[in-house]
Structures are given as structure tokens and as C-alpha cells.
Protein backbone atom coordinates (compact mmCIF):
# COMPACT_ATOMS: atom_id res chain seq x y z
CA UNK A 1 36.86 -28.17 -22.61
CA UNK A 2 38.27 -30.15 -25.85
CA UNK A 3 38.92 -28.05 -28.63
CA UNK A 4 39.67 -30.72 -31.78
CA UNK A 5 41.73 -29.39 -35.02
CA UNK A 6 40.39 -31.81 -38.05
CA UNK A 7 42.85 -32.54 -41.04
CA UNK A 8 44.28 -29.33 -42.67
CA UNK A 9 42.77 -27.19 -39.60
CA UNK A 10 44.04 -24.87 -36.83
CA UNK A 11 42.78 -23.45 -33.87
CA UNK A 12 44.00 -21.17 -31.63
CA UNK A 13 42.74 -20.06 -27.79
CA UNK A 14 44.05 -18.33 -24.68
CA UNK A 15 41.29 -19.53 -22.80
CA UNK A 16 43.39 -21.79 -20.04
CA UNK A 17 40.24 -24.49 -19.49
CA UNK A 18 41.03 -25.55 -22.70
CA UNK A 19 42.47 -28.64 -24.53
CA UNK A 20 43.46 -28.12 -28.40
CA UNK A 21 43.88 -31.96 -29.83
CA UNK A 22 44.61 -33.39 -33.17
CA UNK A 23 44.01 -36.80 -34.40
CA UNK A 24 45.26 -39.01 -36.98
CA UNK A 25 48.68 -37.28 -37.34
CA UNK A 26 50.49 -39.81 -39.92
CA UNK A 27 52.12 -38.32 -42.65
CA UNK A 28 50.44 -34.96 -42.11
CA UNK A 29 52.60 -33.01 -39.60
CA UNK A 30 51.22 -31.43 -36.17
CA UNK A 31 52.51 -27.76 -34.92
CA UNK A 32 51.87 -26.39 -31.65
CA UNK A 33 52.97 -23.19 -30.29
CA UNK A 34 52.48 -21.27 -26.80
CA UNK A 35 53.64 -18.12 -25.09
CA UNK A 36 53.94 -18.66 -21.66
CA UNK A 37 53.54 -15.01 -20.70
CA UNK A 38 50.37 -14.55 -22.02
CA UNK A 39 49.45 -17.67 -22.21
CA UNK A 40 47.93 -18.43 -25.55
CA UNK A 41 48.55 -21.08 -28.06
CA UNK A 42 47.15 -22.86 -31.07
CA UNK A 43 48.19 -25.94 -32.69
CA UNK A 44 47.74 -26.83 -36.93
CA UNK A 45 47.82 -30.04 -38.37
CA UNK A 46 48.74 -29.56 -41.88
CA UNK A 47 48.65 -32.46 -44.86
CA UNK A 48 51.29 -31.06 -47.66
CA UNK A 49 54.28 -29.48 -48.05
CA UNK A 50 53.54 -26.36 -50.37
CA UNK A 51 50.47 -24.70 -51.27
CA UNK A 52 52.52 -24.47 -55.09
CA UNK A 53 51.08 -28.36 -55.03
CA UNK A 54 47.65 -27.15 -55.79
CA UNK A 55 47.23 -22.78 -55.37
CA UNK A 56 43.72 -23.02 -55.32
CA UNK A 57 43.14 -25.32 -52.68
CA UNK A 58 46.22 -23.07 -50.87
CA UNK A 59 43.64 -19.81 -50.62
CA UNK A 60 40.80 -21.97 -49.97
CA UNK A 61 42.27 -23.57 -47.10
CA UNK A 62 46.14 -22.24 -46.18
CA UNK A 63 45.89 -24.96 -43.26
CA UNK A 64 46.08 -27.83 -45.70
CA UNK A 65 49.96 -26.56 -46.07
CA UNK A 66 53.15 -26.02 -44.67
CA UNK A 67 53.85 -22.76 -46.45
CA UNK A 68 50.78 -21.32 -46.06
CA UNK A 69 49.43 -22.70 -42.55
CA UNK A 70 52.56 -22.13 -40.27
CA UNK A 71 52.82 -18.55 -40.94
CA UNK A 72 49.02 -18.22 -40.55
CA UNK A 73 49.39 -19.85 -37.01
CA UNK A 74 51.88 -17.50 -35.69
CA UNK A 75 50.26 -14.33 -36.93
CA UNK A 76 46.82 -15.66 -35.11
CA UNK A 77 49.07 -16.11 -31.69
CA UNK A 78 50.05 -12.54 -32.06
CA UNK A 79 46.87 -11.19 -32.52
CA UNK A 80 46.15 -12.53 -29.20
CA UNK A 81 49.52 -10.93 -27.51
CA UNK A 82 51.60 -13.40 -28.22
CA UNK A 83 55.77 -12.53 -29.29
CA UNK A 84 57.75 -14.60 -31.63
CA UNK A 85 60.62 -14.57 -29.14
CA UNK A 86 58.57 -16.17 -26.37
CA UNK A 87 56.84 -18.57 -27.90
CA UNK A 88 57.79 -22.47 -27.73
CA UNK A 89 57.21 -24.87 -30.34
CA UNK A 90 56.71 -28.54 -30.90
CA UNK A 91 56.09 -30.38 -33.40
CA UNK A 92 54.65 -34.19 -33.91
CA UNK A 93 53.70 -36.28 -37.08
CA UNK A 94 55.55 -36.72 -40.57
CA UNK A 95 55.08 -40.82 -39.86
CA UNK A 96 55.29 -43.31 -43.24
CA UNK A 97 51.99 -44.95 -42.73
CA UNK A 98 50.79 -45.91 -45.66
CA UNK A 99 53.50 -48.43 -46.62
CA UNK A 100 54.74 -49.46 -50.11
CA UNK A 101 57.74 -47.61 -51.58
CA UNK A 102 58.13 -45.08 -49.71
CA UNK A 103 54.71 -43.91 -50.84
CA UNK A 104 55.87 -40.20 -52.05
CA UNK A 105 57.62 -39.45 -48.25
CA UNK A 106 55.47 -36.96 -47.94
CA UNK A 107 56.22 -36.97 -43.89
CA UNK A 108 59.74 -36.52 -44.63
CA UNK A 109 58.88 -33.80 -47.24
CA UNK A 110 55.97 -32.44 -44.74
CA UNK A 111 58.71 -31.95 -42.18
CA UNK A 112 61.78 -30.38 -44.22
CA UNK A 113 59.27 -28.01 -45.73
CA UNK A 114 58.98 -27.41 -41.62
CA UNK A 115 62.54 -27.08 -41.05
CA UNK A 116 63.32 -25.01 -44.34
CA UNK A 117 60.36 -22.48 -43.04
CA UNK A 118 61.32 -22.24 -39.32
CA UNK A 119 65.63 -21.73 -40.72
CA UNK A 120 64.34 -19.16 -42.40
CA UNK A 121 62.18 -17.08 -39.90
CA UNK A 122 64.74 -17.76 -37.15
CA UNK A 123 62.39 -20.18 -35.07
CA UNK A 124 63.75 -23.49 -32.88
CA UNK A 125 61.94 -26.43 -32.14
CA UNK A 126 61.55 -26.81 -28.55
CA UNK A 127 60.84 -30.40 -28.68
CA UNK A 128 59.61 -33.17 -31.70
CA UNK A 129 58.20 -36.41 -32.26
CA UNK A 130 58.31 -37.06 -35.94
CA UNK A 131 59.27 -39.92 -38.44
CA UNK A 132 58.60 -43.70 -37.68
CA UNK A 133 55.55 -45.80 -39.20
CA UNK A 134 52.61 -44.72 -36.41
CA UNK A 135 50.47 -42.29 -35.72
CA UNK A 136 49.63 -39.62 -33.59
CA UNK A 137 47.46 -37.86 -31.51
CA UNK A 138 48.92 -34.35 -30.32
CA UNK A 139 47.79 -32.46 -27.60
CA UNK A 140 48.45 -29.08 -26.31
CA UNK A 141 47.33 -27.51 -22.73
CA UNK A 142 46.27 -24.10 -22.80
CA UNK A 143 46.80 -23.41 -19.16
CA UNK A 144 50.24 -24.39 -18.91
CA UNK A 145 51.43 -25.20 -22.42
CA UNK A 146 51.93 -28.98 -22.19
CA UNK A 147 52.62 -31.14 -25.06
CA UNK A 148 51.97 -34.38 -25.23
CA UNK A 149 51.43 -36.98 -28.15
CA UNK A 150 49.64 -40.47 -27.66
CA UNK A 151 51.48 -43.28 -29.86
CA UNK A 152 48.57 -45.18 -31.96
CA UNK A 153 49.20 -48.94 -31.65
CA UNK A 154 51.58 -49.01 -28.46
CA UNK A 155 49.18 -49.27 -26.37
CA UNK A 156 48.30 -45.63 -26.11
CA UNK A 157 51.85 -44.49 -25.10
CA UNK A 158 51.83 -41.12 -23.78
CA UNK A 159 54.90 -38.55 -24.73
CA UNK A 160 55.76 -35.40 -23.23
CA UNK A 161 56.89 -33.37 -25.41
């Protein structure tokens, strides 16, 4: 069973027939985590950096940003059993899709708000797929905790991540 995460959106599951997916992951940046022991996961695909951007929108919706979304995501893992020192993480997205200038990098400023959060709570990327000018779609097996990511435009390349 598919599980989709839309645009500033999380999910989380430890239900192993299911398939969390993201779509559309340019500039926004895609986080998936899993704990293989107890085998639950939960992926977010958040659109800006920090929730300071706009603070209302932040407690509306805390998936919409980096600061506010990641953190969310791991506490919901561990309310389902999962540990911090277990869990894997990959990450997909941060692309420069919209051309022009540069156009505000908000992929490279989606990720380092990534990296500066993760330094600081003492988490390592297991794997990424980040930067370029395409798309994504992420995916993330509950079962087993696969990762992939399907390249838009190259002819559906598929990457484990």
C-alpha cells in the first residue's frame, strides 16, 4: 500500500506493507529515516529552510521547514519505538530547478539548514542524492528500509540510496 507525503508533509508508519513516496522533490529537500530493529520509518519533504522565514506558517504547518519538520520527524519515529542511535537516514532533493540566477538557492540553503541541524544533534547521513538541476521522486520501504529516488527526465533512472 502507497502512502504519498504532499509538499511540506510527513508521514510516518511501521506497518511493513507499506510504501511512503514523495513527489516533485526540486528545490524542496526529502528526509527519510528508519530503524531497522523495530522497523518503522517516515519520510518529510520540506520546502524552506527556517520556520523564522514566516513563524506563522511554521506552527501552522512545521513540515513546510527544515527547523521545524526534521525534529518533528524524529520525535514521531520514537513514539513508535524507534532510537536515535539506530536509525539511518537519507536524504534526496535541494535541485536548482527553476533556472535564472540562481533563483534564491534555496536547495543549497534547504540542505545546509539540513547539515547545520543534523551537526548539531549528532546525526550522519547514511546516504544522499541532492544538488543538480532535476527532480525527484523519493521512496522509502517500510519492510526493509530501502531508499530509492527516481531521476525526473532521465528516463526514470532509479537510485538506491
Amino acid at each position: 500500500m502507497q502512502i504519498v507525503v504532499g509538499v511540506a508533509d510527513m508521514k510516518i508508519s511501521n506497518q511493513s506493507q507499506q510504501l511512503v513516496v514523495t513527489h516533485a522533490l526540486g528545490s524542496c529537500i526529502g528526509v527519510a529515516v528508519y530503524d531497522p530493529h523495530v522497523k518503522v520509518g517516515g519520510l518529510l519533504h520540506y520546502m524552506l529552510p527556517e520556520s523564522s522565514l514566516d513563524e506563522e506558517k511554521g506552527r501552522q504547518n512545521p513540515y513546510m521547514f527544515a527547523d521545524t519538520g526534521i525534529p518533528q520527524l524524529f520525535r514521531e519515529c520514537y513514539k513508535l519505538g524507534a532510537q536515535k542511535h539506530r536509525m539511518l537516514v537519507k536524504v534526496a532533493g535541494g535541485s536548482q530547478v527553476l533556472g535564472g540566477p540562481e533563483h534564491f538557492n534555496i536547495g543549497r540553503r534547504n540542505y545546509a539548514a539540513l547539515r547545520k541541524i543534523f551537526l548539531k544533534n549528532n546525526v550522519l547521513i547514511d546516504n544522499e542524492d541532492v544538488g543538480g538541476s532535476k527532480a525527484r521522486t523519493m521512496y522509502l520501504e517500510i519492510s526493509n528500509g530501502r531508499v530509492w529516488v527516481k531521476i525526473i527526465g532521465q528516463n526514470q533512472v532509479i537510485k538506491d540510496l
